[in-house]
PDB file of N, CA and C in Angstrom:
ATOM      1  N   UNK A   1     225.896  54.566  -9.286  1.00  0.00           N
ATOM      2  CA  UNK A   1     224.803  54.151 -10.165  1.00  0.00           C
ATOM      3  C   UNK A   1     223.933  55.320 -10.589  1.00  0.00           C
ATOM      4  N   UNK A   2     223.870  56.427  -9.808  1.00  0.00           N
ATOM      5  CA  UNK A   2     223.118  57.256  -9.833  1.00  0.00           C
ATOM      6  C   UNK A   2     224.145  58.671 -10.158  1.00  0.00           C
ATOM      7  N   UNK A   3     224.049  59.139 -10.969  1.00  0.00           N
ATOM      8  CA  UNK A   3     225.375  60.691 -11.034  1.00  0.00           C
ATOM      9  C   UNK A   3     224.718  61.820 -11.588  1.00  0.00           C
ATOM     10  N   UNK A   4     224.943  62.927 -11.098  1.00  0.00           N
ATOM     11  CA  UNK A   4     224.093  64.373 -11.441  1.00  0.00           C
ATOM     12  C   UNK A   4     225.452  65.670 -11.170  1.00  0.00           C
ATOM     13  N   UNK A   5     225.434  66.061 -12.570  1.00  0.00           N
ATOM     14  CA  UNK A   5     226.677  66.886 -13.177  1.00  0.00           C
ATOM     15  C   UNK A   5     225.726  68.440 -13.796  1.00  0.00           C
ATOM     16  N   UNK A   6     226.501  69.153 -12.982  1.00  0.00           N
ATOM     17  CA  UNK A   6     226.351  70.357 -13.428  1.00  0.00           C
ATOM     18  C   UNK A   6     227.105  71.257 -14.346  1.00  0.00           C
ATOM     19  N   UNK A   7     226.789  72.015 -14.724  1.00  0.00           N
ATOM     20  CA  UNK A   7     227.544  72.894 -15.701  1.00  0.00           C
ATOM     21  C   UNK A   7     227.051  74.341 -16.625  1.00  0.00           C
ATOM     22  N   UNK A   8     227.719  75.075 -16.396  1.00  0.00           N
ATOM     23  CA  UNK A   8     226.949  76.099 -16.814  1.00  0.00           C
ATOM     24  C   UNK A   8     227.744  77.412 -16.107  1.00  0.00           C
ATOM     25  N   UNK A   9     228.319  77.358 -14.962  1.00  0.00           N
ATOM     26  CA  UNK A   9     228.986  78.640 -14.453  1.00  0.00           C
ATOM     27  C   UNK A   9     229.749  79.173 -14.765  1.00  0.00           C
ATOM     28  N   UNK A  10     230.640  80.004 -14.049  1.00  0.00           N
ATOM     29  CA  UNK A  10     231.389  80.789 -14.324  1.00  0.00           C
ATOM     30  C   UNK A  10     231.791  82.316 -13.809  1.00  0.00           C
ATOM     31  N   UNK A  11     231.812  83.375 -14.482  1.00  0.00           N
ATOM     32  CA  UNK A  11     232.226  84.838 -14.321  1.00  0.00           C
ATOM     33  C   UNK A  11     231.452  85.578 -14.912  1.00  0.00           C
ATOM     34  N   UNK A  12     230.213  86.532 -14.809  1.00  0.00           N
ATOM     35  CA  UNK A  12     228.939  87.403 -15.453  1.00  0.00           C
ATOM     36  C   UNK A  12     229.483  88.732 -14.600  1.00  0.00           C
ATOM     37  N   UNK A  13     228.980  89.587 -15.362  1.00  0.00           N
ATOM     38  CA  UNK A  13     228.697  90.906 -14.937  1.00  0.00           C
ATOM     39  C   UNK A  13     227.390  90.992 -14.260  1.00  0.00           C
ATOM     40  N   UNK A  14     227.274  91.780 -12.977  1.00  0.00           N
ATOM     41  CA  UNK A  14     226.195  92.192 -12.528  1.00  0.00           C
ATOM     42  C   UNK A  14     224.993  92.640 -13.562  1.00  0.00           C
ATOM     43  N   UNK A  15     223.719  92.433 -13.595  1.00  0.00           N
ATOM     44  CA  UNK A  15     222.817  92.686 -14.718  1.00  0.00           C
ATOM     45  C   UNK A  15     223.120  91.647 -15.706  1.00  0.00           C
ATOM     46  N   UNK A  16     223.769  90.701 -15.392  1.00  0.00           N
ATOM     47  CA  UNK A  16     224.019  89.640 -16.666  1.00  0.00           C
ATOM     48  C   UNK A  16     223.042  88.276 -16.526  1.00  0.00           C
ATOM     49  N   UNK A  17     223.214  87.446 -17.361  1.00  0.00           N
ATOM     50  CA  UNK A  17     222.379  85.978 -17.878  1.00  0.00           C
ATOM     51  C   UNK A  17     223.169  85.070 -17.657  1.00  0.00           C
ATOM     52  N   UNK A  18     222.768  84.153 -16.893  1.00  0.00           N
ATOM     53  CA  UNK A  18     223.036  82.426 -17.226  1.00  0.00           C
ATOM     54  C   UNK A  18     222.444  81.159 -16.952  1.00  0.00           C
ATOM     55  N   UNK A  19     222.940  80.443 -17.682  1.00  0.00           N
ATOM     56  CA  UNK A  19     221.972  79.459 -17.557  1.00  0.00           C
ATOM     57  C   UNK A  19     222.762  78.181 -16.776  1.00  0.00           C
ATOM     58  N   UNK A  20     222.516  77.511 -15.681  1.00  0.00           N
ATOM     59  CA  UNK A  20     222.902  76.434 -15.451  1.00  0.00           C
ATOM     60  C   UNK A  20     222.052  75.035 -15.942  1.00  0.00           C
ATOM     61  N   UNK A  21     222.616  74.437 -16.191  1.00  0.00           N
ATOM     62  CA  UNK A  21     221.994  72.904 -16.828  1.00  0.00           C
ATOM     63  C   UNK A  21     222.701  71.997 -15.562  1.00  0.00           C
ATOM     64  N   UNK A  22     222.158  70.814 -15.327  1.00  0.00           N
ATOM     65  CA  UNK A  22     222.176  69.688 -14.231  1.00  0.00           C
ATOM     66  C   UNK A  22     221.345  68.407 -15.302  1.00  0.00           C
ATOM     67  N   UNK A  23     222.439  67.309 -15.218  1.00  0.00           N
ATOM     68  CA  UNK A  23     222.077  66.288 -16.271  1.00  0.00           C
ATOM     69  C   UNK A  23     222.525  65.041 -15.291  1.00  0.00           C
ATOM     70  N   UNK A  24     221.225  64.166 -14.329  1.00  0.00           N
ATOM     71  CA  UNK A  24     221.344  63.123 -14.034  1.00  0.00           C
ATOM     72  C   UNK A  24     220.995  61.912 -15.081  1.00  0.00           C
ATOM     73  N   UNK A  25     222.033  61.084 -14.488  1.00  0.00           N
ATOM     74  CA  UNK A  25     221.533  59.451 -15.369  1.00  0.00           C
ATOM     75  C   UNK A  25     222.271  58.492 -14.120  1.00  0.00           C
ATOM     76  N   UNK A  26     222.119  57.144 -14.622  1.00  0.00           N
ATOM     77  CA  UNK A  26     222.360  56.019 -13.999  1.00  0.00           C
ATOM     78  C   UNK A  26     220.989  55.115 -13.917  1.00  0.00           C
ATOM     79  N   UNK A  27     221.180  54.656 -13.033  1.00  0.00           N
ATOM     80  CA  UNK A  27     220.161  54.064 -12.444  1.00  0.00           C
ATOM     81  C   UNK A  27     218.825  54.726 -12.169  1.00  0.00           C
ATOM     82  N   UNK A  28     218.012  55.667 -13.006  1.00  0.00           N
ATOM     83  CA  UNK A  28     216.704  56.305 -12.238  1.00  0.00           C
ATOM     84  C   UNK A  28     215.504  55.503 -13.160  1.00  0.00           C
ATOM     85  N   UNK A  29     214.422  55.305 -12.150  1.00  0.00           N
ATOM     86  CA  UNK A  29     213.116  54.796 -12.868  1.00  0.00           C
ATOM     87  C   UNK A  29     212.353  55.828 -13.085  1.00  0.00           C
ATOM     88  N   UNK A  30     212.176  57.241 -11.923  1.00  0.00           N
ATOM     89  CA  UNK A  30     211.660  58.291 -12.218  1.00  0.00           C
ATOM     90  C   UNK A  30     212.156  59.076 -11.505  1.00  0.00           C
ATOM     91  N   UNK A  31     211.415  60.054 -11.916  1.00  0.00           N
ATOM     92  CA  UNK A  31     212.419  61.586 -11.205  1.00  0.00           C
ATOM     93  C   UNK A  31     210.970  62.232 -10.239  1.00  0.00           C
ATOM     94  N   UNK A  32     211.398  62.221  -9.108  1.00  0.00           N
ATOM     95  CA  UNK A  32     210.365  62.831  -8.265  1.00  0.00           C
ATOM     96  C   UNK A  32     210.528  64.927  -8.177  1.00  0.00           C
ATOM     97  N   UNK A  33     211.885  64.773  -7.929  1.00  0.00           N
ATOM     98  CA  UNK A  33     211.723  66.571  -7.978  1.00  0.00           C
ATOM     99  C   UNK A  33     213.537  66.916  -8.305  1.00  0.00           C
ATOM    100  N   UNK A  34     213.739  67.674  -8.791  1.00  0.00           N
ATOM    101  CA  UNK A  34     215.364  68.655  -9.250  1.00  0.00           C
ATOM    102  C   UNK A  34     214.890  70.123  -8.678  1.00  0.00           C
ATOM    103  N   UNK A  35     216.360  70.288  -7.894  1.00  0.00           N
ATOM    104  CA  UNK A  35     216.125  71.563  -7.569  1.00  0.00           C
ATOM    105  C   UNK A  35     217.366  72.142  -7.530  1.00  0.00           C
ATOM    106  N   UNK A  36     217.933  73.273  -7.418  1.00  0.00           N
ATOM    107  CA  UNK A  36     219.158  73.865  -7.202  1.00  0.00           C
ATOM    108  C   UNK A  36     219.448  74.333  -6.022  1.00  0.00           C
ATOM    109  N   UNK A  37     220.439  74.190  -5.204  1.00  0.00           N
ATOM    110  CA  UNK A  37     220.475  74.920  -3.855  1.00  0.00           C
ATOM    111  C   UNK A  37     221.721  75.831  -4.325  1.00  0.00           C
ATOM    112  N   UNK A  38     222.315  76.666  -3.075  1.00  0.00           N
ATOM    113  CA  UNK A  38     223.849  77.140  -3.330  1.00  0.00           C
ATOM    114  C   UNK A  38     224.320  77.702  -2.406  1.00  0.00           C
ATOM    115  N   UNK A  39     225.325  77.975  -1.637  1.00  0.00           N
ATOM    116  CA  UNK A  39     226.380  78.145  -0.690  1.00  0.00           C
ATOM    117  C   UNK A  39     227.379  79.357  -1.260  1.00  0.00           C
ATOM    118  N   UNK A  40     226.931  80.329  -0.202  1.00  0.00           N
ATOM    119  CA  UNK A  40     227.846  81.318  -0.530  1.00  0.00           C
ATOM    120  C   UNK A  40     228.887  81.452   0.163  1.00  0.00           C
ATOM    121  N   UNK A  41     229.834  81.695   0.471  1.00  0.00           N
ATOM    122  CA  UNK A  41     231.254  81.817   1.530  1.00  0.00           C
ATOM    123  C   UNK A  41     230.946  82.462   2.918  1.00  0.00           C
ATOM    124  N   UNK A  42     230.861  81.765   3.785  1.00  0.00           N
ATOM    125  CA  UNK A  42     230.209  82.009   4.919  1.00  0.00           C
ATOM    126  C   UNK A  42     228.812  81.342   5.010  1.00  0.00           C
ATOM    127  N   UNK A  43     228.159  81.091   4.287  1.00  0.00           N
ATOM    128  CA  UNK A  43     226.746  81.104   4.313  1.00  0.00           C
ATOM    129  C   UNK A  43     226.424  79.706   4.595  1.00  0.00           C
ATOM    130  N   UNK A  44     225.308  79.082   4.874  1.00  0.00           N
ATOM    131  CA  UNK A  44     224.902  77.897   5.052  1.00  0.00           C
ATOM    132  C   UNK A  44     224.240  77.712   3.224  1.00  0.00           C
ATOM    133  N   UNK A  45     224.098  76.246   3.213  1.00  0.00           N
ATOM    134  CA  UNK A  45     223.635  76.288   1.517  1.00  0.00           C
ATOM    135  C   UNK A  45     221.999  76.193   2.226  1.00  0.00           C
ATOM    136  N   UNK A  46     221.620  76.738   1.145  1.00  0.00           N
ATOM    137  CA  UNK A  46     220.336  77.302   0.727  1.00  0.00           C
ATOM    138  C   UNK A  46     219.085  76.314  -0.594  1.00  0.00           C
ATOM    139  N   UNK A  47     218.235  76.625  -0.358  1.00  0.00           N
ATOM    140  CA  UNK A  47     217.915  76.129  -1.689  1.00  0.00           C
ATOM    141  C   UNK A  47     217.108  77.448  -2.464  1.00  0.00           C
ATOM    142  N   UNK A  48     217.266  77.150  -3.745  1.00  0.00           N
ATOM    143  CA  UNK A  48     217.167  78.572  -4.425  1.00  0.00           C
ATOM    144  C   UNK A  48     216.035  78.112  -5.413  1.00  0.00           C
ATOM    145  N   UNK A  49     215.925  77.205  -5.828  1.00  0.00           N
ATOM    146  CA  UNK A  49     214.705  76.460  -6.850  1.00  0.00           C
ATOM    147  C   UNK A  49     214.447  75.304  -6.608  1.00  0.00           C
ATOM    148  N   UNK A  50     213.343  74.689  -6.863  1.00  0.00           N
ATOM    149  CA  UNK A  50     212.935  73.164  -7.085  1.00  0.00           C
ATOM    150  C   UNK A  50     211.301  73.267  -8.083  1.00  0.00           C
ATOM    151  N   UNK A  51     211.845  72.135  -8.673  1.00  0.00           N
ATOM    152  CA  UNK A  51     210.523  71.750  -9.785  1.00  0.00           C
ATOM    153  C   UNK A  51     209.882  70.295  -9.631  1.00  0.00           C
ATOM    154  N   UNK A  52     208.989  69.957  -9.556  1.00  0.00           N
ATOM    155  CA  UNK A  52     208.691  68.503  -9.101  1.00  0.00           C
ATOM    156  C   UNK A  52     208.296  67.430 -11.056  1.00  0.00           C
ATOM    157  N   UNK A  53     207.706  66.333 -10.001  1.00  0.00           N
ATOM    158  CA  UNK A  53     206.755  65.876 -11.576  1.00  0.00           C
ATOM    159  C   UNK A  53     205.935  66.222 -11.759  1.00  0.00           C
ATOM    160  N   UNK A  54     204.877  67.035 -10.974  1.00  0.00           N
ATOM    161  CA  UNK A  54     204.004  67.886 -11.465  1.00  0.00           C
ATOM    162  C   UNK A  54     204.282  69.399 -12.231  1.00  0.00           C
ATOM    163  N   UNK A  55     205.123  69.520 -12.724  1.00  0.00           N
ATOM    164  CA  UNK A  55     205.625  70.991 -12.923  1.00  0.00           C
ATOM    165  C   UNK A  55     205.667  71.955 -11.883  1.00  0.00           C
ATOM    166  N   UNK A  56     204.945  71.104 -10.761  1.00  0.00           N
ATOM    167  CA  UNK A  56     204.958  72.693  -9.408  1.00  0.00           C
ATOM    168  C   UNK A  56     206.430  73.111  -9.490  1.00  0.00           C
ATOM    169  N   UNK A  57     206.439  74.254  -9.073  1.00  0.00           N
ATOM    170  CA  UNK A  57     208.111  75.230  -8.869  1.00  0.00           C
ATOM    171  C   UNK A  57     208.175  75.760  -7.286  1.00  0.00           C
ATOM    172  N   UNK A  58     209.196  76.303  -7.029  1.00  0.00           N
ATOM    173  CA  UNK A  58     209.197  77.279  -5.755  1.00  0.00           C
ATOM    174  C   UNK A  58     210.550  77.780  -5.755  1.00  0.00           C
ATOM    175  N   UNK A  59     210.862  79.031  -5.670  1.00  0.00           N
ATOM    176  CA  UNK A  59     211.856  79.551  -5.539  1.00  0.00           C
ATOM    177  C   UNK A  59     212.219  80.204  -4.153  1.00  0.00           C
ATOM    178  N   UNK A  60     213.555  80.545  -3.905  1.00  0.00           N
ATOM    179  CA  UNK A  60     213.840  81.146  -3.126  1.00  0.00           C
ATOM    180  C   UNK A  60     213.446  82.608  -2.964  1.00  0.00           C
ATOM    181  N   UNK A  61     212.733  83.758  -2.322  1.00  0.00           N
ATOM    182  CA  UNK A  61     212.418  84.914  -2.469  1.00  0.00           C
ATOM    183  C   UNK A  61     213.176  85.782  -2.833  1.00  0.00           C
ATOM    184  N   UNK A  62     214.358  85.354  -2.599  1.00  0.00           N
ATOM    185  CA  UNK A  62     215.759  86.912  -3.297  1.00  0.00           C
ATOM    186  C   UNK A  62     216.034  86.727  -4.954  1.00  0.00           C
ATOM    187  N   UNK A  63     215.721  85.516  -5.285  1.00  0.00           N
ATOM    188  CA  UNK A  63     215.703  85.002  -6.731  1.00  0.00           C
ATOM    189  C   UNK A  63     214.394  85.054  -7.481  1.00  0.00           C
ATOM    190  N   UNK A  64     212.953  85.507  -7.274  1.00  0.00           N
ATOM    191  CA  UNK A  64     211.708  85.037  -7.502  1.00  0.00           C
ATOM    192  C   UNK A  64     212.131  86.414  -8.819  1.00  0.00           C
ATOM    193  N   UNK A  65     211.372  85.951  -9.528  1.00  0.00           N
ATOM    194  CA  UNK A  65     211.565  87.191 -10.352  1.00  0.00           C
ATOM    195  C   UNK A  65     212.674  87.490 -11.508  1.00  0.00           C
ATOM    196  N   UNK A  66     213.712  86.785 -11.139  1.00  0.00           N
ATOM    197  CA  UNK A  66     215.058  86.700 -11.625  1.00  0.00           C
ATOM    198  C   UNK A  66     215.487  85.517 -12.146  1.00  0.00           C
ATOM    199  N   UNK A  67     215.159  84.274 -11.668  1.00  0.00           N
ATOM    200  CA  UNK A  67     215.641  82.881 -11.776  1.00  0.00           C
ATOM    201  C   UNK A  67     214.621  81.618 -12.531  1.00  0.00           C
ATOM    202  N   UNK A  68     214.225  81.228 -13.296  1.00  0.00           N
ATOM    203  CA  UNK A  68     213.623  80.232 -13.555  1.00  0.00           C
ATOM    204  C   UNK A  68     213.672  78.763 -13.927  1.00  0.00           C
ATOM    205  N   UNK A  69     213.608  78.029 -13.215  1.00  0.00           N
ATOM    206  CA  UNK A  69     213.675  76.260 -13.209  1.00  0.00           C
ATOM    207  C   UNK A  69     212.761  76.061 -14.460  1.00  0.00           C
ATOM    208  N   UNK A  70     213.599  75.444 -14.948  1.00  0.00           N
ATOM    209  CA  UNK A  70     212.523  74.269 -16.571  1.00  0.00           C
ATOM    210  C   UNK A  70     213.498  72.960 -16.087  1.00  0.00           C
ATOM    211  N   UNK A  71     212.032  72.547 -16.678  1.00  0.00           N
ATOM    212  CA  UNK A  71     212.797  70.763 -16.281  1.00  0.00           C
ATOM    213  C   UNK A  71     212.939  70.062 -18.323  1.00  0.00           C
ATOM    214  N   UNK A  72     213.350  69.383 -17.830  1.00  0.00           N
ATOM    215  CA  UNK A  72     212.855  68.032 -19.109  1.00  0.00           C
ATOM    216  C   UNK A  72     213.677  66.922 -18.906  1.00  0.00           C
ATOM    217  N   UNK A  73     212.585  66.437 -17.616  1.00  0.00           N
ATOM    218  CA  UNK A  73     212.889  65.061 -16.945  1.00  0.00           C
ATOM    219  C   UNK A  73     212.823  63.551 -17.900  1.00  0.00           C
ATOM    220  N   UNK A  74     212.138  63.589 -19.068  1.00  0.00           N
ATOM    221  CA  UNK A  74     212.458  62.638 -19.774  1.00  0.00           C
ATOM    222  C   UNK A  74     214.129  62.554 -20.303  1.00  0.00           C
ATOM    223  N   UNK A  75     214.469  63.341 -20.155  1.00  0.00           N
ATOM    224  CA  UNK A  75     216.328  63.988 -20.312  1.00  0.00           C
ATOM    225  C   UNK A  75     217.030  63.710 -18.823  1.00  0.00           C
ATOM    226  N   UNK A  76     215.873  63.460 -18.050  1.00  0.00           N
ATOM    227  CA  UNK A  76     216.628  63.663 -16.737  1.00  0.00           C
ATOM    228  C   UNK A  76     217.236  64.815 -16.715  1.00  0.00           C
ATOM    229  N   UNK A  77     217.256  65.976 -16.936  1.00  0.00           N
ATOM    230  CA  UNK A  77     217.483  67.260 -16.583  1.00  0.00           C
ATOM    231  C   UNK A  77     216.947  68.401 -15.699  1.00  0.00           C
ATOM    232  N   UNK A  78     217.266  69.377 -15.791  1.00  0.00           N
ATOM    233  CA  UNK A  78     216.538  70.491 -15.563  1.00  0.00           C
ATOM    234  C   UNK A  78     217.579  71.770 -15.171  1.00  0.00           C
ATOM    235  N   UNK A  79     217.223  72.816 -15.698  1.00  0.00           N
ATOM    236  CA  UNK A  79     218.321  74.068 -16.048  1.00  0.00           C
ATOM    237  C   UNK A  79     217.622  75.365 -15.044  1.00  0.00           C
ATOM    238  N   UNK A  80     218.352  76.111 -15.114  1.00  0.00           N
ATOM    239  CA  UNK A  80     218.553  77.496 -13.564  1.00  0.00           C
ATOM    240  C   UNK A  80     218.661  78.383 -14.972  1.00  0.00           C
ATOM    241  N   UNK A  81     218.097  79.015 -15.139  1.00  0.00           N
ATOM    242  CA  UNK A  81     218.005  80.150 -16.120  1.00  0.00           C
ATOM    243  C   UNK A  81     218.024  81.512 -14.676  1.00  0.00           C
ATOM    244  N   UNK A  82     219.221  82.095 -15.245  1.00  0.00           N
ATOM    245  CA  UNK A  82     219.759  83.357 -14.400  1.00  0.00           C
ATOM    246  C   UNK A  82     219.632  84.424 -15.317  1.00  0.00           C
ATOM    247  N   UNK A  83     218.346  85.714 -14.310  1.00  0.00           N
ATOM    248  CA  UNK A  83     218.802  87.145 -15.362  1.00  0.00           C
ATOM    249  C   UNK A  83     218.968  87.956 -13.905  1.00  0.00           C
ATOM    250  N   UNK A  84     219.474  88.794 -14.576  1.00  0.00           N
ATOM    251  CA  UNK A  84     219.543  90.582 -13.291  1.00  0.00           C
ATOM    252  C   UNK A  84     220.297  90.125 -12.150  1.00  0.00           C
ATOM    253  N   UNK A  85     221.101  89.086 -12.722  1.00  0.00           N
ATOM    254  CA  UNK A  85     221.907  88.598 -11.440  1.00  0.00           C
ATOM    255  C   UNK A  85     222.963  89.749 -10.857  1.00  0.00           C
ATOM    256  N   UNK A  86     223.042  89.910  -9.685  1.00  0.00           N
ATOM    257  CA  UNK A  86     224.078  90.366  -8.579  1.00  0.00           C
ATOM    258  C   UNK A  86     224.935  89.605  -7.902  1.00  0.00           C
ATOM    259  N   UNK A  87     225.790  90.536  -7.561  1.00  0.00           N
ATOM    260  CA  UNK A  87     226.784  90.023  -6.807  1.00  0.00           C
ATOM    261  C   UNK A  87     226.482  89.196  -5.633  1.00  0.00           C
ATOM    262  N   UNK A  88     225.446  89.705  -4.537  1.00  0.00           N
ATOM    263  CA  UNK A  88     224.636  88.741  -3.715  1.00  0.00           C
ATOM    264  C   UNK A  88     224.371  87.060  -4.192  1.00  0.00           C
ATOM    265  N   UNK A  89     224.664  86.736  -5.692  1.00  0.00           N
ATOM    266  CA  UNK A  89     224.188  85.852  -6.134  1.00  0.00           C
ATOM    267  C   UNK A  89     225.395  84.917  -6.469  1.00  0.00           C
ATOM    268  N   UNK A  90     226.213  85.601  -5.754  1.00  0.00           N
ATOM    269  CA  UNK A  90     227.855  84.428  -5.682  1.00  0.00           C
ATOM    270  C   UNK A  90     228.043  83.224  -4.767  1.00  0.00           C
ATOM    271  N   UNK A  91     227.894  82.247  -5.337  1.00  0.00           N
ATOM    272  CA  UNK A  91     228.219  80.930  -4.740  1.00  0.00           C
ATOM    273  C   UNK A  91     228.136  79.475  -5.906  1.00  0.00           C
ATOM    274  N   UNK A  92     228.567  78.177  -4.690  1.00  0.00           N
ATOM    275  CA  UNK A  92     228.147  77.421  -5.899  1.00  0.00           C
ATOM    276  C   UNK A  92     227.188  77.021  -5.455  1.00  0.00           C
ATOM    277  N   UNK A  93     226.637  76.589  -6.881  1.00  0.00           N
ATOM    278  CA  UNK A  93     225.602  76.121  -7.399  1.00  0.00           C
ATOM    279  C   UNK A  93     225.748  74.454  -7.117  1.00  0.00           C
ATOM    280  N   UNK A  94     224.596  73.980  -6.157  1.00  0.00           N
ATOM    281  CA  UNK A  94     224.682  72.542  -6.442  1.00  0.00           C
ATOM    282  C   UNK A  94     223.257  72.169  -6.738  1.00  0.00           C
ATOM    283  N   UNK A  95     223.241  71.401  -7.521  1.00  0.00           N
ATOM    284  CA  UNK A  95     222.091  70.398  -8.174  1.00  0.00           C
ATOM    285  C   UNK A  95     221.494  69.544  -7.610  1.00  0.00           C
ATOM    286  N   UNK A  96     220.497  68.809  -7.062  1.00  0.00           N
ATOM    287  CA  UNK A  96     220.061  67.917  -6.100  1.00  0.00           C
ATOM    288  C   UNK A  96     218.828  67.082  -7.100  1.00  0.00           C
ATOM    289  N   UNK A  97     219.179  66.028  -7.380  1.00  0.00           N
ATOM    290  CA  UNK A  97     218.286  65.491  -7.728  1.00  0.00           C
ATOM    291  C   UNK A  97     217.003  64.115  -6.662  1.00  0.00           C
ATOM    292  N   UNK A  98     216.007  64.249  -6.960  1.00  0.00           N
ATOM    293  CA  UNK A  98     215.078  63.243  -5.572  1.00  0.00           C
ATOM    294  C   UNK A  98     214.257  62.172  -6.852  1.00  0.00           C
ATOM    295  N   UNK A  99     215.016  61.161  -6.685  1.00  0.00           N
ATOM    296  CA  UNK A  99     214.622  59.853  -7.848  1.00  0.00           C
ATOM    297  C   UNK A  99     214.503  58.604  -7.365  1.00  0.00           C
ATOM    298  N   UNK A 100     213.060  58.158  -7.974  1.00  0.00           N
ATOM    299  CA  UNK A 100     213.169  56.639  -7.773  1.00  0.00           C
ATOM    300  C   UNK A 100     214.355  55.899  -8.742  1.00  0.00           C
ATOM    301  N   UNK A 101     214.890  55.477  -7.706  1.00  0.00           N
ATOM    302  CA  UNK A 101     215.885  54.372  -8.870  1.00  0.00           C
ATOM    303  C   UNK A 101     215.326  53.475  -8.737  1.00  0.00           C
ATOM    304  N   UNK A 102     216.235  52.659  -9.925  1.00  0.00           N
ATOM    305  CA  UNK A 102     215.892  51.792 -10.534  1.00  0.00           C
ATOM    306  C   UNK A 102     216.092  50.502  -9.562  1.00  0.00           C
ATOM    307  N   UNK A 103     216.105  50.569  -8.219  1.00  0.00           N
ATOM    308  CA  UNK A 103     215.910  49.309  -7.676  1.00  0.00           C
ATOM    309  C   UNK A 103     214.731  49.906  -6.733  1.00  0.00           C
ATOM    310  N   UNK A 104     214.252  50.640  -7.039  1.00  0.00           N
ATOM    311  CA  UNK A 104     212.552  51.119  -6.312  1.00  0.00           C
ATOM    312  C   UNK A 104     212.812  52.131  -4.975  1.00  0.00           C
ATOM    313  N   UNK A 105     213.869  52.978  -4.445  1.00  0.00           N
ATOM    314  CA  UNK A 105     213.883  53.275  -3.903  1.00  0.00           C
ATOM    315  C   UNK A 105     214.417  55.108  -3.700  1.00  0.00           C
ATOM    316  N   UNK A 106     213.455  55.694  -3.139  1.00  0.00           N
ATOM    317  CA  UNK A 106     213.515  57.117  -3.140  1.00  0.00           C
ATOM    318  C   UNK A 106     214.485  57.792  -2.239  1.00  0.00           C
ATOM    319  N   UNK A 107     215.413  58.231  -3.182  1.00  0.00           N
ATOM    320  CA  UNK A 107     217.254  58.786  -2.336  1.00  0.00           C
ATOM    321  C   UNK A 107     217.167  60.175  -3.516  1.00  0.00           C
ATOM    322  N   UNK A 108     218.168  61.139  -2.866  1.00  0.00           N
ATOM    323  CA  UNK A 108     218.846  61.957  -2.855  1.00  0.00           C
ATOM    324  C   UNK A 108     220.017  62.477  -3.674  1.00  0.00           C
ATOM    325  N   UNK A 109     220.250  62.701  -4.626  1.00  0.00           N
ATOM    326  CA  UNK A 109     221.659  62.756  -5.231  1.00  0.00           C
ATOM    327  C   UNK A 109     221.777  64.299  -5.334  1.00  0.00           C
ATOM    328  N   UNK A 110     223.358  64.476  -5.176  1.00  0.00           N
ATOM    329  CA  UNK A 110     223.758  65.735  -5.271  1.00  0.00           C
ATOM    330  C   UNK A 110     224.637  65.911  -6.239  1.00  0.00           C
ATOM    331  N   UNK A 111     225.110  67.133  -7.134  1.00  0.00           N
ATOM    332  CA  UNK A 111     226.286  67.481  -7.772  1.00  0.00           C
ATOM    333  C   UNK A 111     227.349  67.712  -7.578  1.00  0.00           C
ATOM    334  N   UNK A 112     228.187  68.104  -8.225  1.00  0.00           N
ATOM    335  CA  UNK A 112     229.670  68.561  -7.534  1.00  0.00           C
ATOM    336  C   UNK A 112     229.751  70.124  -7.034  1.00  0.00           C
ATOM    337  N   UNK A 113     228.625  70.732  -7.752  1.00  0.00           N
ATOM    338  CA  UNK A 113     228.852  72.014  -7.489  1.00  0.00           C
ATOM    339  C   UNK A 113     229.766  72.760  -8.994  1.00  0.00           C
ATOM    340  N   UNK A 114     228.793  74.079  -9.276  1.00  0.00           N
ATOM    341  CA  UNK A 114     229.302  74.721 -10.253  1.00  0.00           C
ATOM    342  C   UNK A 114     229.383  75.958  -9.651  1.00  0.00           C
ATOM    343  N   UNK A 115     231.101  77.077  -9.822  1.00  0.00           N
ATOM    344  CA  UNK A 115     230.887  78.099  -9.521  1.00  0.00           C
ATOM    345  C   UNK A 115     230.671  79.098 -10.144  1.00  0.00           C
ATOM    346  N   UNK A 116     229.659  80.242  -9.278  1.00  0.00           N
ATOM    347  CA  UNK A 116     228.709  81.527 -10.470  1.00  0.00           C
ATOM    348  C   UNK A 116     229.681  82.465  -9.410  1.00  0.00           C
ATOM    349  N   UNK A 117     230.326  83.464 -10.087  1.00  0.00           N
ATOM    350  CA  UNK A 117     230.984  84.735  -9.267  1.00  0.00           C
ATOM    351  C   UNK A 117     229.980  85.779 -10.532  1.00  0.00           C
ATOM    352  N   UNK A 118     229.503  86.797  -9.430  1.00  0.00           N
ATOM    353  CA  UNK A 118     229.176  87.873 -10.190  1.00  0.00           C
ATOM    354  C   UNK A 118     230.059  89.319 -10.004  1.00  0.00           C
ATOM    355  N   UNK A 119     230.216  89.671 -10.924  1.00  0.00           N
ATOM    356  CA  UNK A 119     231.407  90.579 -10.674  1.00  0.00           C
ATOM    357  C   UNK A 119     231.832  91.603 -11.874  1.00  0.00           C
ATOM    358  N   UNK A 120     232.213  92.324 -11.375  1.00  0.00           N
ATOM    359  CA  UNK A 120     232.337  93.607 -13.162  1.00  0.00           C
ATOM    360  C   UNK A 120     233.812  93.599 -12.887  1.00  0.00           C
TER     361      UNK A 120
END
């Protein structure tokens, strides 16, 4: 009832741009917060951004500077704008959305995961 699809990855050069987009629908009455986490090979997943309904943000500190969350939750969206990315910055990308659905109750949805390799 509830589904959140990512898209946007791929293969960049170190010093390169991208943008990930995350587009939930189904069942939501509102959107409490979207954030991006990501899992590197070996690594435990992480969270790397989140944006709420207040516009508050918070990033991860190895990304602050580099990464910026925009939402546009009337879209049910919200996009990972990537610059000066590194190789450190290889994993996937999963999307997490935190929504009241539409039968009144505040859950969790995740993506499938999009993969970002940085690499020359």
């Amino acid at each position: 009832q509830v589904q959140v699809v990512e898209t946007g990855g791929g293969l960049v050069q170190p010093g390169g741009s991208l943008r990930l987009s995350c587009a939930s629908s189904g069942s939501i009455s509102s959107i409490n917060a979207m954030g991006w986490y990501r899992q590197a090979p070996g690594k435990q997943r992480e969270l790397v951004a989140v944006i709420d309904s207040g516009g508050s943000s918070a990033y991860v500190d190895s990304v602050k500077g580099r990464f910026t969350i925009l939402r546009d939750f009337p879209k049910n969206m919200v996009y990972l704008q990537k610059t000066s990315l590194k190789p450190e910055d290889t994993a996937v990308y999963y999307c997490n959305a935190r929504v009241i659905t539409g039968w009144g109750v505040a859950e969790s949805y995740w993506g499938q995961g999009t993969q970002v390799t940085v690499s020359s």
